[in-house]
C-alpha atoms as a PDB file:
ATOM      1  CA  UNK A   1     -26.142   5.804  -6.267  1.00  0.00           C
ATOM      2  CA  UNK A   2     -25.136   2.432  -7.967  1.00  0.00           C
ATOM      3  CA  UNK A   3     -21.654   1.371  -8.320  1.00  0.00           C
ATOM      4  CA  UNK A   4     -19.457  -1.527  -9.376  1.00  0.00           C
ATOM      5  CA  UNK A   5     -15.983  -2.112 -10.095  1.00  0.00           C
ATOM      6  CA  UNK A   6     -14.409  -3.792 -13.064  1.00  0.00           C
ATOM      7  CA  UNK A   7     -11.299  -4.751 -15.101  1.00  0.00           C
ATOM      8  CA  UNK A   8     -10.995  -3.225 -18.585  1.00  0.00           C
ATOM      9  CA  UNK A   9     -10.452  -6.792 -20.286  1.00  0.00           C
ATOM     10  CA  UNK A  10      -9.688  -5.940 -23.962  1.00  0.00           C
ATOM     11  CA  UNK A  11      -6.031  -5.074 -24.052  1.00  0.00           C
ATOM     12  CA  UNK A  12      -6.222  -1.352 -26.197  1.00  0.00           C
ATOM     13  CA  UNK A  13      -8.629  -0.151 -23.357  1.00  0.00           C
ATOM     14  CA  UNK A  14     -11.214   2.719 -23.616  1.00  0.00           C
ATOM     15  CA  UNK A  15      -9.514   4.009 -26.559  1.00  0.00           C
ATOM     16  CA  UNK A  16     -11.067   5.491 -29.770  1.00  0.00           C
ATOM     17  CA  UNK A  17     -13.252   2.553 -31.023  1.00  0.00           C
ATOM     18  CA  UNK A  18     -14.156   0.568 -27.408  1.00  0.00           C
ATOM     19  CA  UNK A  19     -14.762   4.184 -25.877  1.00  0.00           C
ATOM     20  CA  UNK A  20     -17.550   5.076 -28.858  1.00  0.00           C
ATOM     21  CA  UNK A  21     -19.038   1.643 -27.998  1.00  0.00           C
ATOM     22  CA  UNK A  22     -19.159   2.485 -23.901  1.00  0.00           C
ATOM     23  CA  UNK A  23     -20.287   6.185 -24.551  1.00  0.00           C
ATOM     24  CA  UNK A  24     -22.963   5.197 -26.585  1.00  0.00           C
ATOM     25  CA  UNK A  25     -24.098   2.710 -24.369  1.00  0.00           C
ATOM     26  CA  UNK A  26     -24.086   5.179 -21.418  1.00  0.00           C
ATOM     27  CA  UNK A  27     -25.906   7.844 -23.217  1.00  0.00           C
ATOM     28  CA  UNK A  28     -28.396   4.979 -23.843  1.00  0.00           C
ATOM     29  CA  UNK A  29     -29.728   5.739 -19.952  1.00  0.00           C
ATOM     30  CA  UNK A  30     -31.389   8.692 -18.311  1.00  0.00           C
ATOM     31  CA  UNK A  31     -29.084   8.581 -15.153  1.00  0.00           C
ATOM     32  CA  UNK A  32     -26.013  10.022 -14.839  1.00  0.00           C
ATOM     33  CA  UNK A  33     -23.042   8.354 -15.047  1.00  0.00           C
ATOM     34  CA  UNK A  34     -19.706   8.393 -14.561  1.00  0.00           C
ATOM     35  CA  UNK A  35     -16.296   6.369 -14.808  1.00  0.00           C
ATOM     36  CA  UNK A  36     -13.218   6.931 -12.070  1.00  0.00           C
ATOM     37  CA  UNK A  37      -9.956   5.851 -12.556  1.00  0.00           C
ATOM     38  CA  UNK A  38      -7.752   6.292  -9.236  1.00  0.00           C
ATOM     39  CA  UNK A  39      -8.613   9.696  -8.005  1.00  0.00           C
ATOM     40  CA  UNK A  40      -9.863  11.432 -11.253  1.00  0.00           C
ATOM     41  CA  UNK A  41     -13.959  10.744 -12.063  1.00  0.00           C
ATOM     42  CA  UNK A  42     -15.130  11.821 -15.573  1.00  0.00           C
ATOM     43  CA  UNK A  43     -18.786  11.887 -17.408  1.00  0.00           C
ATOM     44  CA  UNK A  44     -19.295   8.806 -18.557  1.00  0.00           C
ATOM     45  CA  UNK A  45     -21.243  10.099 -21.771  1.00  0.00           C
ATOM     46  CA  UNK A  46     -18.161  12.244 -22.515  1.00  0.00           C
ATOM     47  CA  UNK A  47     -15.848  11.028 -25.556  1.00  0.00           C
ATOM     48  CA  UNK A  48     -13.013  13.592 -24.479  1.00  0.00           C
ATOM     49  CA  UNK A  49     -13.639  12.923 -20.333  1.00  0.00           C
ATOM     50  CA  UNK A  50     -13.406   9.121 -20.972  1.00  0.00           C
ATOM     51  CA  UNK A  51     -10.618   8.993 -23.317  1.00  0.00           C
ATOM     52  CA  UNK A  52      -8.486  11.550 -21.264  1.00  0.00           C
ATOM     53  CA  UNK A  53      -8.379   8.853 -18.311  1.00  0.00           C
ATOM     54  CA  UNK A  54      -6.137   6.973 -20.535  1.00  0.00           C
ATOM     55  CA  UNK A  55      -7.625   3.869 -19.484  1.00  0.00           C
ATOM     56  CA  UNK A  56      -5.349   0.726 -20.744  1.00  0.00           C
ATOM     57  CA  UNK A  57      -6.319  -3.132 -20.780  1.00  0.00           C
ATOM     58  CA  UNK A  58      -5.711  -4.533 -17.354  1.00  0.00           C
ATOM     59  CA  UNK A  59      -6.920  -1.246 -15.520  1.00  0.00           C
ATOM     60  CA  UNK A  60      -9.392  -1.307 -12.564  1.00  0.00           C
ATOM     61  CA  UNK A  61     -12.355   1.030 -13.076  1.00  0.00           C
ATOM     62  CA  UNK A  62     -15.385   2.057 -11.162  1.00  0.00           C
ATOM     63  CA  UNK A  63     -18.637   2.755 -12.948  1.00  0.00           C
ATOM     64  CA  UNK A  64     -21.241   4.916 -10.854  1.00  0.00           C
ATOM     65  CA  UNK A  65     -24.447   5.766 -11.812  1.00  0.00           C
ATOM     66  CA  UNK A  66     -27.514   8.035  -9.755  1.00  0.00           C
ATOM     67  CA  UNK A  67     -30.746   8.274 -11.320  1.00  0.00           C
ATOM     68  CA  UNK A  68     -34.308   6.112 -12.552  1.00  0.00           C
ATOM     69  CA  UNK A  69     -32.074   3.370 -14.480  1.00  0.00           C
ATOM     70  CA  UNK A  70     -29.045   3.617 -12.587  1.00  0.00           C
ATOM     71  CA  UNK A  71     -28.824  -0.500 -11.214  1.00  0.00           C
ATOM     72  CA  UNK A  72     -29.431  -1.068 -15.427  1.00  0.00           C
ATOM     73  CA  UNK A  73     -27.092   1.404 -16.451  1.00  0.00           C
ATOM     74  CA  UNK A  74     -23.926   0.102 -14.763  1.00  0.00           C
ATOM     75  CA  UNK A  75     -24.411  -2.986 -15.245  1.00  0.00           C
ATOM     76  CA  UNK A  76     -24.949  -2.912 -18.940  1.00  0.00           C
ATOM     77  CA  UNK A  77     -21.631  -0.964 -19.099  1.00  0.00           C
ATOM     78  CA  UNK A  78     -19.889  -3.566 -17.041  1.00  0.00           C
ATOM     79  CA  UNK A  79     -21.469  -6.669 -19.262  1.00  0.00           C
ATOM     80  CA  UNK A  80     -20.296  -4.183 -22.091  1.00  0.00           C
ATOM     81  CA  UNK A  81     -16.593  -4.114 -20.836  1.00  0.00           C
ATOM     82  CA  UNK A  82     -16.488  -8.011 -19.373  1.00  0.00           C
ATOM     83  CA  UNK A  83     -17.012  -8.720 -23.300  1.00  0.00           C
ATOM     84  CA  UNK A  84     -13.853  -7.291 -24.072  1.00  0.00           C
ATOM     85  CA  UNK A  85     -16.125  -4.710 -26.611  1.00  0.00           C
ATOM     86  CA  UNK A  86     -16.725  -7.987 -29.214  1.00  0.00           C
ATOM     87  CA  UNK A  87     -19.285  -7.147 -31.338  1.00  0.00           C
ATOM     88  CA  UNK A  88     -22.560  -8.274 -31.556  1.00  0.00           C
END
């Protein structure tokens, strides 16, 4: 298990367009990952599981990952969010 927590920096949060971008990203890696807000943990390769945390700009997340790529896999997703989602 790999995991790392970080600050949603773009101020809409994991909502419709920033969570495609992070789901994506996950589903990119064979491991299997997921994101916890406070007490509630969710597939990170989910659309619904991800956008029902209701994550806002400002909120703390933790990113966990078990698997072959896991070390990769979070911290790709936590580069992802430290960017604030800006497109490449």
């Amino acid at each position: 298990m790999y995991v790392k927590d970080v600050t949603v920096q773009n101020q809409v949060g994991l909502h419709a367009r920033p969570a495609t971008f992070f789901i994506q990203k996950a589903n990119e890696f064979k491991s299997s990952i997921w994101v916890e807000k406070e007490e509630r943990r969710v597939n990170a390769k989910s659309l619904l599981g991800v956008l029902s945390l209701g994550i806002m700009g400002g909120t703390e997340i933790r990113i966990i990952a078990g698997g072959s790529d896991e070390e990769q896999a979070v911290d790709e997703l936590v580069k992802l969010i430290n960017s604030g989602f800006t497109e490449q």
